[in-house]
N, C-alpha and C. Protein backbone atom coordinates (compact mmCIF):
# COMPACT_ATOMS: atom_id res chain seq x y z
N UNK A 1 67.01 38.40 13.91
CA UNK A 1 65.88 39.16 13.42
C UNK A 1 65.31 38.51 12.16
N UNK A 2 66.39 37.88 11.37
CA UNK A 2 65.48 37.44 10.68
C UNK A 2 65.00 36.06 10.60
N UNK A 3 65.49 35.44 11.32
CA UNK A 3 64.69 34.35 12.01
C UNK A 3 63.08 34.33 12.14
N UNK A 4 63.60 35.50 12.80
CA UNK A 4 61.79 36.20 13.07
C UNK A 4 61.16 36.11 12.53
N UNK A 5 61.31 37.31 11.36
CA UNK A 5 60.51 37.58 10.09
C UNK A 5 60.11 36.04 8.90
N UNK A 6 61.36 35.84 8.79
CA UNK A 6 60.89 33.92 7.89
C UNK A 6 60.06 33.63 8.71
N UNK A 7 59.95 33.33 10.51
CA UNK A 7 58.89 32.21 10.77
C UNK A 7 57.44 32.75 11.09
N UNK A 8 57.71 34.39 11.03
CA UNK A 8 56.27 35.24 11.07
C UNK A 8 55.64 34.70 9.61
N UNK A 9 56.54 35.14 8.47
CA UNK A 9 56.15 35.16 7.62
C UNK A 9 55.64 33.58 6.86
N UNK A 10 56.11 32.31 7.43
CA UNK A 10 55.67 30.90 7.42
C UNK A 10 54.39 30.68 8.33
N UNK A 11 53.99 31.48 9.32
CA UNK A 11 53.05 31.18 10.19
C UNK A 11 52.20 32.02 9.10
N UNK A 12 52.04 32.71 8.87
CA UNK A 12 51.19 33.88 8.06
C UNK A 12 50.68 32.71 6.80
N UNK A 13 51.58 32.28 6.21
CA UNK A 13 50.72 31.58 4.93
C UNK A 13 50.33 30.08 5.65
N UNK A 14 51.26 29.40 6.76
CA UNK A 14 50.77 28.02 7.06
C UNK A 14 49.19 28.40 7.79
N UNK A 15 49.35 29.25 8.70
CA UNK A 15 47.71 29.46 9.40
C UNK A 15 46.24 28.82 8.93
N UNK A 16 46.34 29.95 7.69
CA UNK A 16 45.23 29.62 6.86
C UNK A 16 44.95 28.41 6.02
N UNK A 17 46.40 28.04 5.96
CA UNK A 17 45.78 26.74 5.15
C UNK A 17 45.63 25.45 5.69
N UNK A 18 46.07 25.82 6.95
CA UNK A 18 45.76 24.74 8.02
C UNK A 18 44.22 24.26 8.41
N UNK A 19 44.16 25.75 8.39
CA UNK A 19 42.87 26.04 9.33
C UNK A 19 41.42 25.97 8.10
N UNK A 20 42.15 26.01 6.73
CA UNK A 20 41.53 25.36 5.84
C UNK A 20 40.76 23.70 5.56
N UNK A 21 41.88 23.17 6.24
CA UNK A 21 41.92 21.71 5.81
C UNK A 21 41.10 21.26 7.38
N UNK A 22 41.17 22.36 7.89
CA UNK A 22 40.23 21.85 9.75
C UNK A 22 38.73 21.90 9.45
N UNK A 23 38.55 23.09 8.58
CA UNK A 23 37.03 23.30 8.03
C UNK A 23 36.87 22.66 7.45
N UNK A 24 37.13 21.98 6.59
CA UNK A 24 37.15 20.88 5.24
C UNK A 24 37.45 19.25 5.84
N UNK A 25 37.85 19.13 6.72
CA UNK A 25 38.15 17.94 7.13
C UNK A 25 37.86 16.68 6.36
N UNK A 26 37.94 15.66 6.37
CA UNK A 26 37.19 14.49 5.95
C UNK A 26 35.77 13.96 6.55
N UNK A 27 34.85 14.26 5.90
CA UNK A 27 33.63 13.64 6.56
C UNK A 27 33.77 12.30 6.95
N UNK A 28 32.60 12.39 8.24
CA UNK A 28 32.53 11.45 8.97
C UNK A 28 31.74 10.21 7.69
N UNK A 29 31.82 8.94 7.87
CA UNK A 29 30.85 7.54 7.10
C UNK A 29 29.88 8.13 7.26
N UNK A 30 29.39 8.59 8.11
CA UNK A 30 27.68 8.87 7.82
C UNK A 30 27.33 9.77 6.58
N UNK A 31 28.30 10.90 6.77
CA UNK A 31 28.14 12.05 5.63
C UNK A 31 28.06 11.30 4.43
N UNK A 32 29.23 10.51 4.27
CA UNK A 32 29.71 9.76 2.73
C UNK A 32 28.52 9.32 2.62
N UNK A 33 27.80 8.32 3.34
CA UNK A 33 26.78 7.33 3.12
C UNK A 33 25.64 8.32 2.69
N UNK A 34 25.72 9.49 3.26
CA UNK A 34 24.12 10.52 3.17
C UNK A 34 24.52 11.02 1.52
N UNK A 35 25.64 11.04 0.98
CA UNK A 35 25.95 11.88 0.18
C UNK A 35 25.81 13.45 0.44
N UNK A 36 26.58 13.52 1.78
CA UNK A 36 26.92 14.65 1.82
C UNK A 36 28.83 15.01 2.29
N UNK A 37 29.42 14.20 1.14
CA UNK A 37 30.80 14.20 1.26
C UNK A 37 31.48 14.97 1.02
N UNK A 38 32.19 16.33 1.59
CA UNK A 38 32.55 17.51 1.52
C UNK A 38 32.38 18.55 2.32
N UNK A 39 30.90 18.35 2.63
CA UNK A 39 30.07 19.05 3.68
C UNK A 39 30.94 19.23 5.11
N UNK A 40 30.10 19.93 5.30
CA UNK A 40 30.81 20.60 6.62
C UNK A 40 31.64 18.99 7.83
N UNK A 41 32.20 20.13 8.40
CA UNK A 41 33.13 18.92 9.47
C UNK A 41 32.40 19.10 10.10
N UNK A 42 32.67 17.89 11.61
CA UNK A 42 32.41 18.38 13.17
C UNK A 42 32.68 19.61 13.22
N UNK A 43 34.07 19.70 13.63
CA UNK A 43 34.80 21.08 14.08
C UNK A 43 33.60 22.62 13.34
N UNK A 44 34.04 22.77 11.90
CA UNK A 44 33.11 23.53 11.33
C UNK A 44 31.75 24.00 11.82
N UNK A 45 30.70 22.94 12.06
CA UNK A 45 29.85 22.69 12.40
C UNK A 45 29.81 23.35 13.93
N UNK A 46 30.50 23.29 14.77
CA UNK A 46 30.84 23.32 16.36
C UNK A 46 31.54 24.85 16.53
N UNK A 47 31.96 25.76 14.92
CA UNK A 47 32.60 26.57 15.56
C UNK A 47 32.19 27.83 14.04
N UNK A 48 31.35 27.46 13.45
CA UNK A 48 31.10 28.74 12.16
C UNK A 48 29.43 28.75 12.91
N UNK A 49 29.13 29.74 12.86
CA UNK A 49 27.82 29.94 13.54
C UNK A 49 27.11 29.77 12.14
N UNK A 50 25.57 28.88 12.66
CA UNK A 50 25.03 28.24 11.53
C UNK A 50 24.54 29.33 10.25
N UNK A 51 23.94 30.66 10.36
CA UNK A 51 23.82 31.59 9.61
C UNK A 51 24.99 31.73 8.75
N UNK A 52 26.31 32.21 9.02
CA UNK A 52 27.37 32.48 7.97
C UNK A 52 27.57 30.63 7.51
N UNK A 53 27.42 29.32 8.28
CA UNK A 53 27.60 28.17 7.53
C UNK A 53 26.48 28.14 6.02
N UNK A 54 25.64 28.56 6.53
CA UNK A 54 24.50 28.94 5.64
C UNK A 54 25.22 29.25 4.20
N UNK A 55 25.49 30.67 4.42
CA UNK A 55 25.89 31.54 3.75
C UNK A 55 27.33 30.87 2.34
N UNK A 56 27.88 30.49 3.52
CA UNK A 56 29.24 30.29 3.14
C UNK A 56 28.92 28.78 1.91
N UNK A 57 27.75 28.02 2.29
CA UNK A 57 27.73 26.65 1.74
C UNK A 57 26.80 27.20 0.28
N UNK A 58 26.07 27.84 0.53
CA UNK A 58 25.40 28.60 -0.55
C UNK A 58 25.73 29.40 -1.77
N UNK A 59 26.86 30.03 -1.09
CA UNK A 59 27.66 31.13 -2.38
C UNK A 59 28.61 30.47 -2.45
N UNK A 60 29.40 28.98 -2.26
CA UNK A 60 30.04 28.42 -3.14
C UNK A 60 28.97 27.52 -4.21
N UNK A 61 27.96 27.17 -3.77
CA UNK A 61 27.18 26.84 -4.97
C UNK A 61 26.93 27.74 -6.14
N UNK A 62 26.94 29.36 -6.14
CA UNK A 62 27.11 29.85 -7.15
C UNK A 62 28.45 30.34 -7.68
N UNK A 63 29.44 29.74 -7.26
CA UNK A 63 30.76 29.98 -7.90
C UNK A 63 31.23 28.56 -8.02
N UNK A 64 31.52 27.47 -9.26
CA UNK A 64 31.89 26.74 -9.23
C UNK A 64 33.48 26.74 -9.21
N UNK A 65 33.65 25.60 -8.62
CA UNK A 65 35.53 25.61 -8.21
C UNK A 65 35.45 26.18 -7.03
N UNK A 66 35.15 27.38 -6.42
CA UNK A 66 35.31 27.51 -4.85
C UNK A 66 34.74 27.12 -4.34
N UNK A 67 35.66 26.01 -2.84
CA UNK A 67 35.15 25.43 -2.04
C UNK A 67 33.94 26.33 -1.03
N UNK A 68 33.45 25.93 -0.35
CA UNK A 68 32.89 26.42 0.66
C UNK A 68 34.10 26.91 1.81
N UNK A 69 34.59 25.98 2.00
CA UNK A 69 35.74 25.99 2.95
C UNK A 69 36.72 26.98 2.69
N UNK A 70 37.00 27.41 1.99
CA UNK A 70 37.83 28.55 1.49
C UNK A 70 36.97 30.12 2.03
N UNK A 71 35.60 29.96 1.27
CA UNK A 71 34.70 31.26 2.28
C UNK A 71 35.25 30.75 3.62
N UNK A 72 35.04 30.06 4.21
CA UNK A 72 34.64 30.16 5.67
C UNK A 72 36.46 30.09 6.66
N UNK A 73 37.15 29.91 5.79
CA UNK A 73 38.42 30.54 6.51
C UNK A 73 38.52 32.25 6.21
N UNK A 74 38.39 32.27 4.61
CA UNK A 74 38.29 34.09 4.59
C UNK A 74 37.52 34.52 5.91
N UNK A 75 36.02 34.24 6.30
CA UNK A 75 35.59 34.78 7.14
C UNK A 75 35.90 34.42 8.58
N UNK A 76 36.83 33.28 8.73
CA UNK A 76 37.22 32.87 10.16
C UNK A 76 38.62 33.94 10.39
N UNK A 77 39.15 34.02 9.22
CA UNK A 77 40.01 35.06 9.35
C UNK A 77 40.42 36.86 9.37
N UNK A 78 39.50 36.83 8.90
CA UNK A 78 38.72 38.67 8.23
C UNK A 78 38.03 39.20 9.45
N UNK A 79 37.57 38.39 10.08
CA UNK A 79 36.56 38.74 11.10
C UNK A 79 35.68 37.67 12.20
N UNK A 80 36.60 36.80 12.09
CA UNK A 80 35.78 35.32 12.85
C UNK A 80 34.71 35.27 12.52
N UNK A 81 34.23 35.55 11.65
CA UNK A 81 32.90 35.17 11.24
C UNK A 81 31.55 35.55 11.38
N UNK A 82 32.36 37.51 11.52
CA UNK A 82 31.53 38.73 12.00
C UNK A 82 31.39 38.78 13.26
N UNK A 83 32.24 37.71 13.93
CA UNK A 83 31.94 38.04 16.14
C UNK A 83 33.11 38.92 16.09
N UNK A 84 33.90 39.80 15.18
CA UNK A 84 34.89 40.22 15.53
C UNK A 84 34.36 41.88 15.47
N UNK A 85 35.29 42.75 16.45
CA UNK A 85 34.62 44.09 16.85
C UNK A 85 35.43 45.00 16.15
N UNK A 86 36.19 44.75 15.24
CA UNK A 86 37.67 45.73 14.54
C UNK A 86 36.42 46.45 13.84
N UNK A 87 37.38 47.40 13.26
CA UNK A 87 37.21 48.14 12.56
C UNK A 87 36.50 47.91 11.01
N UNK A 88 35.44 48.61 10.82
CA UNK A 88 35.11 47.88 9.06
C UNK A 88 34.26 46.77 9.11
N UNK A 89 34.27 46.04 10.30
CA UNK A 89 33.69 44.49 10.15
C UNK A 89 31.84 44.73 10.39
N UNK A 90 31.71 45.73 11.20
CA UNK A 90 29.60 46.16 10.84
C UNK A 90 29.93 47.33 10.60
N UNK A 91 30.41 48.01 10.44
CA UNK A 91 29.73 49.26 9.59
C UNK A 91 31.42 50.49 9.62
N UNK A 92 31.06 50.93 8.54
CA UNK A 92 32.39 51.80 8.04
C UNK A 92 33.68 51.15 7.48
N UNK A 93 35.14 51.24 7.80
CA UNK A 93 35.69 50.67 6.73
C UNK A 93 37.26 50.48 7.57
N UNK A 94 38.11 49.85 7.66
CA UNK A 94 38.84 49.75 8.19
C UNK A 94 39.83 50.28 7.69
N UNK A 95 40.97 50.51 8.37
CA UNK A 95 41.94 51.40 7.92
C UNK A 95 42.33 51.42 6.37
N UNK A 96 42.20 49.84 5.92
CA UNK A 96 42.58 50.01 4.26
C UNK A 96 41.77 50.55 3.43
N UNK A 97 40.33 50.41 4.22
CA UNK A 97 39.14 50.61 3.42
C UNK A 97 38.70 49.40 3.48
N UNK A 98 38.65 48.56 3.47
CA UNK A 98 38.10 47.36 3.45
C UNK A 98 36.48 47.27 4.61
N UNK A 99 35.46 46.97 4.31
CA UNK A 99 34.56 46.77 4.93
C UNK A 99 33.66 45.55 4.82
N UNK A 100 32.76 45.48 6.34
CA UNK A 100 32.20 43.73 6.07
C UNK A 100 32.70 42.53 6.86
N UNK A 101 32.27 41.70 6.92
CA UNK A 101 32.77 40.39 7.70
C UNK A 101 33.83 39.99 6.77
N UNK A 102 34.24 39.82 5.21
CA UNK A 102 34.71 39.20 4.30
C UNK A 102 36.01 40.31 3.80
N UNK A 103 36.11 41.55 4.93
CA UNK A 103 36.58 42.59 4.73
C UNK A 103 36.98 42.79 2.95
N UNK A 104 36.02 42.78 2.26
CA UNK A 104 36.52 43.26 1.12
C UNK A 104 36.68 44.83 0.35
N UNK A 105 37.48 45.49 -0.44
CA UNK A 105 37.18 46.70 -0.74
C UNK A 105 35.92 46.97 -1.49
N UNK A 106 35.75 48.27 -1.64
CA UNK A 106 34.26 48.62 -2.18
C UNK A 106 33.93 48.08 -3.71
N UNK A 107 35.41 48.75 -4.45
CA UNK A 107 35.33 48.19 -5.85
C UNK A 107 35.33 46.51 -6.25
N UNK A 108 36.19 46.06 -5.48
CA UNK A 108 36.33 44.92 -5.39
C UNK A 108 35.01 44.14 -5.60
N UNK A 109 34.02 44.64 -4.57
CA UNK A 109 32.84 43.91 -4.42
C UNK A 109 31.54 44.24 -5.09
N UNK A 110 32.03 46.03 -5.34
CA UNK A 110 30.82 46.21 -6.59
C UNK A 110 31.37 45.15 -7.95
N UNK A 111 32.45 44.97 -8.37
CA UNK A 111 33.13 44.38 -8.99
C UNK A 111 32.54 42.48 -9.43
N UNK A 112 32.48 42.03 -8.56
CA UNK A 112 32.07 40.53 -8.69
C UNK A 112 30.74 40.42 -7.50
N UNK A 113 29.83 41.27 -7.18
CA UNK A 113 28.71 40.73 -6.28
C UNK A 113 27.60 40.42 -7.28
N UNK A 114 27.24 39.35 -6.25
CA UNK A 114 26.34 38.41 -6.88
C UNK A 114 25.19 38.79 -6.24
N UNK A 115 23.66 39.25 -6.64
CA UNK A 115 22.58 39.46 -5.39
C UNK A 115 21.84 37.72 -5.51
N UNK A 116 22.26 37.24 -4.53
CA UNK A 116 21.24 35.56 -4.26
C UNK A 116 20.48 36.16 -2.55
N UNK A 117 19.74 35.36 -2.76
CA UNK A 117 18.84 34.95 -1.45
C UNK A 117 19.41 33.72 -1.30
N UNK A 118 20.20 33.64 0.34
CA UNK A 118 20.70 32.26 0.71
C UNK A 118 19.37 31.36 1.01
N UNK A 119 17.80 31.66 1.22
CA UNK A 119 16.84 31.19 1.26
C UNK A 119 16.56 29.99 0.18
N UNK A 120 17.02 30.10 -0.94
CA UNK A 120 17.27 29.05 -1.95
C UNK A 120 18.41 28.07 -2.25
C-alpha cells in the first residue's frame, strides 16, 4: 500500500513538470534565428488552442519571472485548457470553490487580478 501512495504521490509532482518542459521545449533554429527563443514549441502550438496560447503568452508578459509555460500547464492541468466539462471550469465553482479554466479561488483572484486586454 504504500508503494502505492509514494508512486501516486511521485507521479502527482513528476506530471506537471514534465509536461512543463513539453510546453517549453527547446525551440526549433528557426525560432532562435527569428528571435523568438522561448516561444511556444511544436507540441504547444499543436495542442493549447490558439486563444488561451494567446492569453497564456500575454499575461506572462505582465508578470515578470513567470514563464508562459507555467500558465499553460496550470491550464493544461486545471481544465485542459477550458475543453474540460468538471465542475467550476464555465460557470459556478467546484467542490473547493475554485472557479474558471485556471480553477482559482475567488479571493485568491480578487487578490492579484490584473484587468489587460490580451488585444495588446
Amino acid at each position: 500500500m504504500f508503494r502505492w501512495l509514494t508512486a501516486a504521490a511521485a507521479l502527482a509532482v513528476a506530471f506537471p513538470l514534465v509536461l512543463c518542459l513539453l510546453v517549453t521545449a527547446t525551440p526549433a533554429a528557426s525560432q532562435v534565428e527569428h528571435g523568438q527563443a522561448g516561444g511556444p514549441s511544436v507540441l504547444a502550438l499543436g495542442t493549447i488552442p490558439p486563444a488561451y496560447l494567446t492569453l497564456y503568452l500575454h499575461a506572462a508578459r505582465t508578470c515578470p519571472g513567470l514563464p508562459w509555460g507555467v500558465l499553460a500547464v496550470i491550464g493544461k492541468t486545471e481544465s485542459d485548457h477550458s475543453r474540460s466539462h468538471a465542475p467550476g471550469v464555465h460557470s459556478g465553482a467546484n467542490y473547493a470553490g475554485a472557479e474558471g479554466p485556471m480553477q482559482f479561488e475567488p479571493a485568491t483572484f480578487t487578490r492579484y487580478v490584473i484587468k489587460a486586454d490580451p488585444a495588446t
